[in-house]
N, C-alpha and C. Protein backbone atom coordinates (compact mmCIF):
# COMPACT_ATOMS: atom_id res chain seq x y z
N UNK A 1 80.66 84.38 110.49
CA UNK A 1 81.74 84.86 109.64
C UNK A 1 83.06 84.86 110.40
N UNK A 2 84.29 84.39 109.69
CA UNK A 2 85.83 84.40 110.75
C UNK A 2 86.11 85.54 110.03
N UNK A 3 87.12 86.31 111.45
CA UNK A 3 87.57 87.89 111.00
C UNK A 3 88.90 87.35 110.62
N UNK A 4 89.78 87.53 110.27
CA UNK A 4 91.37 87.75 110.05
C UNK A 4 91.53 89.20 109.64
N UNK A 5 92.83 88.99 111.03
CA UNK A 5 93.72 90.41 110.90
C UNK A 5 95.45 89.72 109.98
N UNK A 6 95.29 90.82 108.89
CA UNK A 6 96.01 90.86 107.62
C UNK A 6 97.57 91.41 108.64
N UNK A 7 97.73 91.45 109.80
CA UNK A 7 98.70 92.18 110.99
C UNK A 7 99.64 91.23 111.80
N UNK A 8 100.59 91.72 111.27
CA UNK A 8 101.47 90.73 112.87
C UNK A 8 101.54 91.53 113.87
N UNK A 9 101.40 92.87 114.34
CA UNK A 9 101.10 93.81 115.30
C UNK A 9 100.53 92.93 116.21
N UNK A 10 101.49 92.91 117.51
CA UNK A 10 100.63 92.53 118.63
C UNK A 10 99.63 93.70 119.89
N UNK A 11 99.98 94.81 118.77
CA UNK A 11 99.45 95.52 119.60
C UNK A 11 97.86 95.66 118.99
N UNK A 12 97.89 95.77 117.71
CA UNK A 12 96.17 95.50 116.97
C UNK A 12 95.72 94.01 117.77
N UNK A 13 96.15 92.89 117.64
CA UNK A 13 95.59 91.89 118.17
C UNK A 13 95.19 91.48 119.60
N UNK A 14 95.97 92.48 120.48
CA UNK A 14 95.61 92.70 121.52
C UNK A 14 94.17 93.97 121.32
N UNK A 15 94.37 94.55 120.74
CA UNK A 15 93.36 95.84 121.33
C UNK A 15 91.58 94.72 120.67
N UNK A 16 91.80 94.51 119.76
CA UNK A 16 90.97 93.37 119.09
C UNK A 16 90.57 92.09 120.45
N UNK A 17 91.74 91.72 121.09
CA UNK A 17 91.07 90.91 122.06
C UNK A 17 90.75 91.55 123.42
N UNK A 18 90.80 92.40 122.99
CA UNK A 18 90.49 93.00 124.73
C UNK A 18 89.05 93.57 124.08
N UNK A 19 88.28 93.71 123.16
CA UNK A 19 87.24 94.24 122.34
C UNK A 19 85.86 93.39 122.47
N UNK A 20 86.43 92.28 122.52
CA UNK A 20 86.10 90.73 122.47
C UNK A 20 85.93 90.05 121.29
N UNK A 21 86.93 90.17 120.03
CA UNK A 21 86.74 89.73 118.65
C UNK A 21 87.31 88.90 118.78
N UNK A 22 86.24 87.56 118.37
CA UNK A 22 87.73 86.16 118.05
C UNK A 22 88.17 86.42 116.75
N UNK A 23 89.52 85.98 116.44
CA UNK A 23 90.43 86.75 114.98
C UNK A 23 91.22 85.60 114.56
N UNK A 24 91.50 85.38 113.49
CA UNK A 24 92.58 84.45 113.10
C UNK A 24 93.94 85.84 112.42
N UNK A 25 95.04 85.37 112.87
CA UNK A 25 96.11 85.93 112.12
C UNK A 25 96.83 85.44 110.98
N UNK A 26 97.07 86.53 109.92
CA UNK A 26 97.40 86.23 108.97
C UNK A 26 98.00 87.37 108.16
N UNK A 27 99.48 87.69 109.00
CA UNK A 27 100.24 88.75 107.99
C UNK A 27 100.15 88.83 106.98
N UNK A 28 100.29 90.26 106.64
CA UNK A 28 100.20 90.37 104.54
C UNK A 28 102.01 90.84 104.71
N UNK A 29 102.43 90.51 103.43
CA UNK A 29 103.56 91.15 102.88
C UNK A 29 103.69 92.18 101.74
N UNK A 30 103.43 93.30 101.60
CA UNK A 30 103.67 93.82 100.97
C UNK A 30 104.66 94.88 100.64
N UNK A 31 104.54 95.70 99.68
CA UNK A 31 105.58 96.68 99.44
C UNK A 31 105.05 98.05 100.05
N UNK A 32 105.24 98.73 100.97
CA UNK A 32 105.05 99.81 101.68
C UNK A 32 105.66 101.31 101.89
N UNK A 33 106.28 101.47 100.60
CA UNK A 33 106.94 102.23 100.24
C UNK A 33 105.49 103.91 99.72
N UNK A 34 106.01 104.37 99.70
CA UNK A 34 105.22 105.59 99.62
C UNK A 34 105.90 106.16 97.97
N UNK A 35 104.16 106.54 97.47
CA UNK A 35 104.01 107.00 96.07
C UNK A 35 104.59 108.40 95.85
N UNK A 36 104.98 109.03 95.06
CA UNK A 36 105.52 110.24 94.67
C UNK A 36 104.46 110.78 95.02
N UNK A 37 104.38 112.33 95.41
CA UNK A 37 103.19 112.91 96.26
C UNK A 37 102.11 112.39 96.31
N UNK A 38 102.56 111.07 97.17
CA UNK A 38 100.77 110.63 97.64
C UNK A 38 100.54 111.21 99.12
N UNK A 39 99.44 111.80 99.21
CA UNK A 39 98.85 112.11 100.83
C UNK A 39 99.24 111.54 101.35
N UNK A 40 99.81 111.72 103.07
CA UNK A 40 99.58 110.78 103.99
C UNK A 40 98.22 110.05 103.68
N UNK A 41 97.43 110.66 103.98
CA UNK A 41 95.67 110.02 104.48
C UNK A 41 95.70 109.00 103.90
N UNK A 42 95.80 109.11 101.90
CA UNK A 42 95.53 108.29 100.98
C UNK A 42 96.27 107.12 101.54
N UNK A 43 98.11 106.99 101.46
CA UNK A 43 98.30 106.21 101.98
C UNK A 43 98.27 105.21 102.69
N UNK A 44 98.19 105.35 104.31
CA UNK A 44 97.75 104.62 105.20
C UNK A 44 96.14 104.22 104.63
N UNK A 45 95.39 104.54 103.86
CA UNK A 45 94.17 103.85 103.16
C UNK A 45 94.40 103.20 102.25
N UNK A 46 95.24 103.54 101.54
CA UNK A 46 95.85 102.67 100.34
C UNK A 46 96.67 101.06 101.22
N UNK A 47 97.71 101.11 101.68
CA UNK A 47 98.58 100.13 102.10
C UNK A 47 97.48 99.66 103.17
N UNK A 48 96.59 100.13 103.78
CA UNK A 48 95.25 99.15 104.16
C UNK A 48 95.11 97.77 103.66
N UNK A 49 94.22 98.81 102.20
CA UNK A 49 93.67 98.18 101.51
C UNK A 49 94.18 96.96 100.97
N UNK A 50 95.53 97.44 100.85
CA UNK A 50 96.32 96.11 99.63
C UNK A 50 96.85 95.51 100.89
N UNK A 51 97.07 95.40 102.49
CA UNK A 51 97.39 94.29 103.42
C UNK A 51 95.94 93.36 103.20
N UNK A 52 94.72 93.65 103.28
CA UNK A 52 93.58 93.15 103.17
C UNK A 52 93.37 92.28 102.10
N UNK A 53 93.73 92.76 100.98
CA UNK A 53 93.23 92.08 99.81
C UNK A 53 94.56 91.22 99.23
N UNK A 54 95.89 91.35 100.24
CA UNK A 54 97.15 90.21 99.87
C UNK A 54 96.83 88.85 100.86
N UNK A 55 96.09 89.55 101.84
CA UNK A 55 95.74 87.54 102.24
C UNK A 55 94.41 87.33 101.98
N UNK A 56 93.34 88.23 101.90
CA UNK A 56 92.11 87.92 101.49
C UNK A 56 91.72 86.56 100.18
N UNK A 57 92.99 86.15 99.40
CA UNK A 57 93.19 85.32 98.55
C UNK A 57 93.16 83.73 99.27
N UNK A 58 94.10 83.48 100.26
CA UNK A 58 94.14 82.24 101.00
C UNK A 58 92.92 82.56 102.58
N UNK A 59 91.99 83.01 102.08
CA UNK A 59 91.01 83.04 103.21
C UNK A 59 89.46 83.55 103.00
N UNK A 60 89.52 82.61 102.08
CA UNK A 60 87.65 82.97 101.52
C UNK A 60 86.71 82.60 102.17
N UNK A 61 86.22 83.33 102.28
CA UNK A 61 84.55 83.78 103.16
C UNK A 61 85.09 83.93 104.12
N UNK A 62 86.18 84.81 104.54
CA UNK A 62 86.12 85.00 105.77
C UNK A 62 86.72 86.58 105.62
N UNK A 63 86.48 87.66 106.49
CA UNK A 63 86.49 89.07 106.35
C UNK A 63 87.78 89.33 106.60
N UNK A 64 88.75 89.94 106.47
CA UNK A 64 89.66 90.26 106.11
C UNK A 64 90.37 91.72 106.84
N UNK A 65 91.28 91.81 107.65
CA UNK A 65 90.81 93.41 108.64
C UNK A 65 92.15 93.43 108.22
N UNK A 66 93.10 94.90 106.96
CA UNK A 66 94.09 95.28 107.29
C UNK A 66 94.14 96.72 107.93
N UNK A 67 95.24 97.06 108.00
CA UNK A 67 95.55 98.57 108.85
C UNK A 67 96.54 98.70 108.67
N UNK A 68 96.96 100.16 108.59
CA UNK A 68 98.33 100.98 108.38
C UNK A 68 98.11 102.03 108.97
N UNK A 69 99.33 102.48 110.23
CA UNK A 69 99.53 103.15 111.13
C UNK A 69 100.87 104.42 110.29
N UNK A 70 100.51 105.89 110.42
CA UNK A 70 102.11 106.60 110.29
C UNK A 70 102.01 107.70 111.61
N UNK A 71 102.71 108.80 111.68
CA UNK A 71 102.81 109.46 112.80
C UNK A 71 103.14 110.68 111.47
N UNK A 72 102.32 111.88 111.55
CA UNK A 72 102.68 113.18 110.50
C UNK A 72 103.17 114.29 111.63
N UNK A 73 104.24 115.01 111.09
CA UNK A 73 104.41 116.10 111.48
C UNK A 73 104.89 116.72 110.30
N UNK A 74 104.11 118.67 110.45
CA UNK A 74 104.55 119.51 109.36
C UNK A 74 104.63 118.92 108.14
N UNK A 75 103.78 117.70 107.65
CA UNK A 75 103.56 117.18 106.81
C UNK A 75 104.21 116.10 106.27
N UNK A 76 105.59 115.77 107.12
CA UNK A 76 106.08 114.80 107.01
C UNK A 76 105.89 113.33 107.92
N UNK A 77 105.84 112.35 106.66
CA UNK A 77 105.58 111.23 107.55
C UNK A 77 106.73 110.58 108.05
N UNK A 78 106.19 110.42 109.29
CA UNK A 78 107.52 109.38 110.14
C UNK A 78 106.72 108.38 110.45
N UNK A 79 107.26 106.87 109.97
CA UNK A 79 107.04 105.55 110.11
C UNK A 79 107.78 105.00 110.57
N UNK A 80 108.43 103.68 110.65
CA UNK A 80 108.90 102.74 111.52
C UNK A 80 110.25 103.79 111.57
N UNK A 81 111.61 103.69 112.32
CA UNK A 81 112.85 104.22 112.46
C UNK A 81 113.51 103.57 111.89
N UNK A 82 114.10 103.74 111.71
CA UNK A 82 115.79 102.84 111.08
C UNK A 82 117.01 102.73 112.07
N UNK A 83 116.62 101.89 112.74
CA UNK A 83 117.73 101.84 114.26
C UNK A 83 117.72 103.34 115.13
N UNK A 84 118.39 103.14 115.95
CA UNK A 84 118.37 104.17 117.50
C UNK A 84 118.44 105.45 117.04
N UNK A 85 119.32 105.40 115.87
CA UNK A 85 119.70 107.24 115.77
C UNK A 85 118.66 107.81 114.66
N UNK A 86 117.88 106.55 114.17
CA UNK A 86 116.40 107.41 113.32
C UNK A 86 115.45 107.69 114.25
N UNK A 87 115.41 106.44 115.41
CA UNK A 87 114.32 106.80 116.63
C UNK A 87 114.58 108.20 117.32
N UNK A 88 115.99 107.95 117.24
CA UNK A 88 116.18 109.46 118.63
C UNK A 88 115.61 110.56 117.68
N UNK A 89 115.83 110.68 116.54
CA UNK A 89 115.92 111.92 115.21
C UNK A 89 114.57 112.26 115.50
N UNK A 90 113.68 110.72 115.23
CA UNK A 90 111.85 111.30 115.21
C UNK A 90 111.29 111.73 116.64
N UNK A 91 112.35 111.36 117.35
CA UNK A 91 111.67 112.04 119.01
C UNK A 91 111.88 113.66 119.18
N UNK A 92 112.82 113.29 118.73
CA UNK A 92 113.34 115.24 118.53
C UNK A 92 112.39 115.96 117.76
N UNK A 93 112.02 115.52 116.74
CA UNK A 93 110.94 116.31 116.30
C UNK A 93 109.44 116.52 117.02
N UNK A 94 108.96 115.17 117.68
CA UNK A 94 107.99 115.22 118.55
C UNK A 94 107.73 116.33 119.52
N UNK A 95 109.22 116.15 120.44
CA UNK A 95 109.55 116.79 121.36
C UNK A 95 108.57 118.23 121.44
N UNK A 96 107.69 118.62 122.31
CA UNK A 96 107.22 120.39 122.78
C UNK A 96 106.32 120.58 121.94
N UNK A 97 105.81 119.35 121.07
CA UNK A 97 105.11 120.28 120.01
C UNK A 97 103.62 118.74 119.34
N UNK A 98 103.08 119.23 119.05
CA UNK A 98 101.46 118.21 118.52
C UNK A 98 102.27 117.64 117.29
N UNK A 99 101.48 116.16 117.22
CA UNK A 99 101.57 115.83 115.80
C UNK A 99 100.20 114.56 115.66
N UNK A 100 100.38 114.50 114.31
CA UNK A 100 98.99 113.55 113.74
C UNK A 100 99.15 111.97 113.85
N UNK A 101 98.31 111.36 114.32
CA UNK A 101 98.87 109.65 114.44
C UNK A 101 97.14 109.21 113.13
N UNK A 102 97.60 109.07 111.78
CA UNK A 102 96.66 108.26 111.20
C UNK A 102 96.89 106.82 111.11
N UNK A 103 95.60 106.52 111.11
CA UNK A 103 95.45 104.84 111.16
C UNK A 103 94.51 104.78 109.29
N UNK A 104 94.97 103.80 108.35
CA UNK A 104 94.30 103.83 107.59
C UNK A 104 93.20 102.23 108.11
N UNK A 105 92.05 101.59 107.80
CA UNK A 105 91.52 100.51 108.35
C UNK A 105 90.49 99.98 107.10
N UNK A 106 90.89 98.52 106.86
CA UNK A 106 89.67 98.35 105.15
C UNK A 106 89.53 96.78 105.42
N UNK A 107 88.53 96.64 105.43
CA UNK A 107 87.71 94.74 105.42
C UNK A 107 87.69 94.79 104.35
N UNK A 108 88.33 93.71 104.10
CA UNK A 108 87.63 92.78 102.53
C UNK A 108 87.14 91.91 102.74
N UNK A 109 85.65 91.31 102.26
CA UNK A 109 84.35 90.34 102.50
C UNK A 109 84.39 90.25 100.75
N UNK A 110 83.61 89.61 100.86
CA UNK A 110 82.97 88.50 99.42
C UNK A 110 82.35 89.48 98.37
N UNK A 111 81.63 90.70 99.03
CA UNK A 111 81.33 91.42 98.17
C UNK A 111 81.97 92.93 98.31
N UNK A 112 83.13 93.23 98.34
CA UNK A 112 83.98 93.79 97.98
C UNK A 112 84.85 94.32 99.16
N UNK A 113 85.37 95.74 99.39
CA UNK A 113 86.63 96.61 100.44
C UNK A 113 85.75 97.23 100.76
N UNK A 114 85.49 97.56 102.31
CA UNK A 114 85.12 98.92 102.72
C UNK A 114 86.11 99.64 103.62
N UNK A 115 86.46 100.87 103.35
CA UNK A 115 87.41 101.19 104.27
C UNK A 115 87.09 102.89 104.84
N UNK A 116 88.36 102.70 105.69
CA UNK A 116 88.14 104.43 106.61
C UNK A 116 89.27 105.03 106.84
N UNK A 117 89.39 105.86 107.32
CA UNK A 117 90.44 106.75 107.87
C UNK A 117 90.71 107.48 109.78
N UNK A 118 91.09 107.33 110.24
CA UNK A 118 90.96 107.98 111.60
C UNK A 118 92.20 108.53 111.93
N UNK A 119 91.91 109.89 112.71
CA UNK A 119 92.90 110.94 112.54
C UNK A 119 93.10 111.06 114.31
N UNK A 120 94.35 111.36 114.72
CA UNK A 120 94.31 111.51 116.78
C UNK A 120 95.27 112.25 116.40
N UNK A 121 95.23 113.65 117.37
CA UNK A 121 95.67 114.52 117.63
C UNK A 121 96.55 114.17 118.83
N UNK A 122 98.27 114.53 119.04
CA UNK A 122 99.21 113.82 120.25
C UNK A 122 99.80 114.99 120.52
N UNK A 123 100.06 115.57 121.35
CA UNK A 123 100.71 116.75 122.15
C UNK A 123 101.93 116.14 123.04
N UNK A 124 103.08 115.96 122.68
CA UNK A 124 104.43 115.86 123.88
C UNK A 124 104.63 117.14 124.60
N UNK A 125 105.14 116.76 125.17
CA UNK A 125 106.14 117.70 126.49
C UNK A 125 107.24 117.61 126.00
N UNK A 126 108.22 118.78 126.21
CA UNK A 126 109.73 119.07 125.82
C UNK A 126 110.47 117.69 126.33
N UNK A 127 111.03 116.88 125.55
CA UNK A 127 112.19 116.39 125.70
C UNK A 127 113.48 116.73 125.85
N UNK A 128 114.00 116.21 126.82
CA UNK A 128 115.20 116.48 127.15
C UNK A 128 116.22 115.83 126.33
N UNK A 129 117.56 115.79 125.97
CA UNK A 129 118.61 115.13 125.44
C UNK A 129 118.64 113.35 126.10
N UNK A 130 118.45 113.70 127.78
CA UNK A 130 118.54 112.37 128.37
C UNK A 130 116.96 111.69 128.46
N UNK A 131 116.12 112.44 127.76
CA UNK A 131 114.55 111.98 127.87
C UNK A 131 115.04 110.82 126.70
N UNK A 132 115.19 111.74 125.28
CA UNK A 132 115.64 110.66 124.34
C UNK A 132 116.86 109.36 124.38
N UNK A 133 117.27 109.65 124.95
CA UNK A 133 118.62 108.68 124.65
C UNK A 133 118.44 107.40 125.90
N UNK A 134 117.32 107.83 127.00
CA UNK A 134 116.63 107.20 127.91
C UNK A 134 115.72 106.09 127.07
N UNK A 135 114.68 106.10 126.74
CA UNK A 135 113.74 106.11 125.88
C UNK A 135 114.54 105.49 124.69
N UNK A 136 115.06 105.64 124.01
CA UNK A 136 115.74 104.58 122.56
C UNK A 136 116.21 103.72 123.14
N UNK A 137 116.68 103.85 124.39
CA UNK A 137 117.73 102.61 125.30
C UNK A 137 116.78 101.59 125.53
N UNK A 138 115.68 101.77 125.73
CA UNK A 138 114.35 100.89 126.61
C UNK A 138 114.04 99.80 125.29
N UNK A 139 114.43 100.17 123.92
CA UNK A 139 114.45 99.35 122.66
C UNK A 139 112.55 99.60 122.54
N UNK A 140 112.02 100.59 123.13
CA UNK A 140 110.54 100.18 122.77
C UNK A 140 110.17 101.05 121.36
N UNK A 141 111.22 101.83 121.19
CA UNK A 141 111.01 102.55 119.47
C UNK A 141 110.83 101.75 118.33
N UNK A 142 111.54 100.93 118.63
CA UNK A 142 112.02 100.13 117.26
C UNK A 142 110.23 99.29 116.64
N UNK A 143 110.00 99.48 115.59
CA UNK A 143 108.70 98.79 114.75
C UNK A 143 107.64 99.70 115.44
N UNK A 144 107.85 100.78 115.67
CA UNK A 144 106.65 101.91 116.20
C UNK A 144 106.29 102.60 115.42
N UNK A 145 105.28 103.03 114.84
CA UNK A 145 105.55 104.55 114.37
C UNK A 145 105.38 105.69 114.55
N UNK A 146 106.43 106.14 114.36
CA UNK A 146 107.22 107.67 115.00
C UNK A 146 107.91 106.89 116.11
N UNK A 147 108.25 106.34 116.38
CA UNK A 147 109.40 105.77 117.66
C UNK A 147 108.38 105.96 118.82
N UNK A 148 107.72 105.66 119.20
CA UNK A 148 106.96 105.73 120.27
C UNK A 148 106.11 104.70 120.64
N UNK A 149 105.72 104.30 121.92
CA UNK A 149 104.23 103.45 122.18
C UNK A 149 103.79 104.25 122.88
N UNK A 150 102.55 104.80 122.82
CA UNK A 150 102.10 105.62 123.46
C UNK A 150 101.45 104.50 125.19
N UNK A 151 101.36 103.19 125.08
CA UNK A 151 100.88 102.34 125.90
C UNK A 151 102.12 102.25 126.46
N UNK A 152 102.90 102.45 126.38
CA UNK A 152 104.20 102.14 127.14
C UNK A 152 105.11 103.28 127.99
N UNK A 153 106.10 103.00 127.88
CA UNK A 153 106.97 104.21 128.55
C UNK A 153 106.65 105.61 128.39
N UNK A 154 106.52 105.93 126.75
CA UNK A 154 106.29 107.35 126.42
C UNK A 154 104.87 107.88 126.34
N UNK A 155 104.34 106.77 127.25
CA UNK A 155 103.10 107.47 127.77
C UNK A 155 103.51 108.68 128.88
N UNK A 156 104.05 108.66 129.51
CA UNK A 156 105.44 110.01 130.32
C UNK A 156 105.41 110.89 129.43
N UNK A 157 105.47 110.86 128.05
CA UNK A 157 106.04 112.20 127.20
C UNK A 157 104.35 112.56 126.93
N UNK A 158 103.51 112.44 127.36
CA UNK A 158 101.98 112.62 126.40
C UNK A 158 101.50 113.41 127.19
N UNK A 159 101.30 114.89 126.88
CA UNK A 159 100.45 115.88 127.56
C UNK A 159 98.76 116.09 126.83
N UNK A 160 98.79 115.81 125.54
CA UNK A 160 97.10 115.64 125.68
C UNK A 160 97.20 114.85 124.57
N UNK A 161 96.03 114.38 124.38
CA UNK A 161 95.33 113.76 122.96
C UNK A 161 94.06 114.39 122.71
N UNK A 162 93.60 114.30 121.36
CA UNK A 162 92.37 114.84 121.01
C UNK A 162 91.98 113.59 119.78
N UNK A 163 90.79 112.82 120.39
CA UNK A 163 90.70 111.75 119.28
C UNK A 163 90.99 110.38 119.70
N UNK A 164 90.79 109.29 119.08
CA UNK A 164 90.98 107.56 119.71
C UNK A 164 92.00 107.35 119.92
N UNK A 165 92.17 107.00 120.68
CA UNK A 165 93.49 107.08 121.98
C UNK A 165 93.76 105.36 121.44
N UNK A 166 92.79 104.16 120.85
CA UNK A 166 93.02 102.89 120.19
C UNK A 166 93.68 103.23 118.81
N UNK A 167 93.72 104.36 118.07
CA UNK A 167 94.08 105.11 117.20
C UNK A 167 95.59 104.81 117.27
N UNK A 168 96.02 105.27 118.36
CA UNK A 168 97.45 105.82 118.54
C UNK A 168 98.22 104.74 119.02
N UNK A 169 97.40 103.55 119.27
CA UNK A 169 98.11 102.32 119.81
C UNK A 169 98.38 101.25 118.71
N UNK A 170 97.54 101.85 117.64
CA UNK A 170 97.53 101.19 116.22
C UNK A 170 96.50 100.60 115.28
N UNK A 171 95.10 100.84 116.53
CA UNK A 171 93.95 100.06 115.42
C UNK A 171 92.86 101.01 116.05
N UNK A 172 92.16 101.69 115.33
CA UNK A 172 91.23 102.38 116.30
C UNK A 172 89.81 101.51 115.84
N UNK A 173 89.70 101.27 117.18
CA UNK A 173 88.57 99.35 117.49
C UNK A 173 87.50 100.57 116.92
N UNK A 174 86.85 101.83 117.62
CA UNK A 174 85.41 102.37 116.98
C UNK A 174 85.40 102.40 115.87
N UNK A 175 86.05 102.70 114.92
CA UNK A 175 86.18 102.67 113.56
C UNK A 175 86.24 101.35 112.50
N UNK A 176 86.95 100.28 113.62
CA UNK A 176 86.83 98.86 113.54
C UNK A 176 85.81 98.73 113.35
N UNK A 177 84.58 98.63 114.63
CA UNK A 177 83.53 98.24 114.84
C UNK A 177 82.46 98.75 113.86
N UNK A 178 82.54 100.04 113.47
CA UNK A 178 81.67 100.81 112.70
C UNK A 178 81.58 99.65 111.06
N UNK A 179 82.80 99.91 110.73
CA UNK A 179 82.73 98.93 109.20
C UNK A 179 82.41 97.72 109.28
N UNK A 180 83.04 96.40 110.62
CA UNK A 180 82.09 95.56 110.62
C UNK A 180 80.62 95.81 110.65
N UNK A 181 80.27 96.83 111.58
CA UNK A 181 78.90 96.92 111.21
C UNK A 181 77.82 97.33 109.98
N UNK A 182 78.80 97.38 109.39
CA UNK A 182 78.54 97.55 108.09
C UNK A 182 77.85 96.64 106.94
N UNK A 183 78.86 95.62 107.91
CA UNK A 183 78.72 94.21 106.78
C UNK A 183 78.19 93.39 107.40
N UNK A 184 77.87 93.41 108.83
CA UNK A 184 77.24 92.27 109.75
C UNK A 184 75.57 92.83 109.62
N UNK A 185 74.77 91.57 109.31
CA UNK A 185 73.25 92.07 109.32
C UNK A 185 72.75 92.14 110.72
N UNK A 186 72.92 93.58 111.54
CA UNK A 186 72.47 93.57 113.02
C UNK A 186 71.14 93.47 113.19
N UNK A 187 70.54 93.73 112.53
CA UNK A 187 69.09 94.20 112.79
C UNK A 187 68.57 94.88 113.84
N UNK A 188 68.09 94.84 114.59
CA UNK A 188 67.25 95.80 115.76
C UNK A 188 68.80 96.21 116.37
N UNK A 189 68.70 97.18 116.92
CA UNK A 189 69.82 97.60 117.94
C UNK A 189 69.64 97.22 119.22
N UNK A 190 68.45 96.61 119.69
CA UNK A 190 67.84 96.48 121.03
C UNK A 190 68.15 94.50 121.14
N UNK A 191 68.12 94.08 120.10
CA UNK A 191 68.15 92.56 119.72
C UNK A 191 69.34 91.90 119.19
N UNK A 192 69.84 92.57 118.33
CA UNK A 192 70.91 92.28 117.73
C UNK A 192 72.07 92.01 118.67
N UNK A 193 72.29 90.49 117.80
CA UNK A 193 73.76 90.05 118.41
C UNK A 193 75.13 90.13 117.13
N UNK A 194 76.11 90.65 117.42
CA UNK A 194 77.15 91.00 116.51
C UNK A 194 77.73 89.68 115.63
N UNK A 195 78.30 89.42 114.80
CA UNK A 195 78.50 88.82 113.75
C UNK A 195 79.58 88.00 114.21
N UNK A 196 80.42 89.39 114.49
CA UNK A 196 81.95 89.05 114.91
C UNK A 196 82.18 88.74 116.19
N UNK A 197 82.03 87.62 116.78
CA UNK A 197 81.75 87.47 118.77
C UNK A 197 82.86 86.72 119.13
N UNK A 198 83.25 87.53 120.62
CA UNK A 198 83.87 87.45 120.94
C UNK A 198 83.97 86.53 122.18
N UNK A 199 85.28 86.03 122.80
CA UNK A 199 85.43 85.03 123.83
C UNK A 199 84.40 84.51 125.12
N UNK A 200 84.12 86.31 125.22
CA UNK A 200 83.28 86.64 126.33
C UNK A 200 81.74 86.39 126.14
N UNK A 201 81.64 86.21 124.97
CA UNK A 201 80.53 86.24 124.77
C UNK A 201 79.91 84.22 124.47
């Protein structure tokens, strides 16, 4: 079976090849705008779903992997920034205090969507005025969500996590792996070779 990731994220396609999944890419375009009180959760499961099933059309029989990343605090979602002074805005809120990084994650195969949800708990350290204005300068905010890479610089601002730490980078691979296994016939756990194989293998 060929996987395609529905993602131009080079950070999913990296965590995917460091996993050992061979993948074909194949951005979805869609509209990503958020429903009048829709959940976070639903969301990022929803805009999953529909990256999956907008290229799943030009790529039959082959499985289909989208994902949607937001960053919640106090119930508000912060997604990509809108230039430097939305990045600095969502750091400020980060700043001294926990917030939620959901990943929504849904395969589409031949016989229908299966999808999930995964939730990581992120704890910063107080930011300073020159922490932020440091940090937006480095340009690594921009297409993040919540202005951050946690693999990168503002790995410095991260005092704990609780939860998939692949989560927070944008694709959480166990949760990956779980739904392919879903759809791949493993058979024995002692025998079984995976569906989806990778370089290394």
């Amino acid at each position: 079976m060929r996987l395609v990731l529905a993602s131009r994220s080079p950070r999913r396609a990296d965590l995917l090849t460091c996993a050992g999944y061979r993948f074909e890419v194949a951005p979805a375009d869609i509209d990503e705008r958020r429903r009048e009180g829709e959940d976070p959760r639903e969301l990022v499961r929803r805009l999953a779903r529909e990256k999956a099933a907008a290229v799943a059309p030009q790529h039959r029989g082959a499985v289909v992997l989208g994902a949607d990343t937001l960053v919640v605090v106090d119930g508000e979602v912060l997604g990509k920034p809108d230039g430097a002074a939305g990045a600095a805005a969502m750091l400020r809120r980060l700043s001294g205090r926990a917030h939620e990084v959901l990943t929504g994650v849904a395969l589409h195969a031949a016989d229908g969507c299966r999808d999930g949800l995964q939730s990581t708990r992120v704890v910063f350290r107080a930011l300073s005025p020159d922490d932020v204005a440091w940090y937006v300068a480095t340009g690594e905010s921009a297409d993040k969500a919540g202005a951050y890479s946690i693999q990168g610089r503002a790995s410095r601002f991260v005092t704990r996590i609780e939860g998939s730490y692949t989560n927070v980078v944008g694709l959480p691979i166990e949760l990956v792996d779980g739904l392919l296994r879903e759809l791949a016939d493993w058979g024995s756990p002692d025998t079984a070779e995976p569906a989806f194989r990778g370089p290394d293998r």
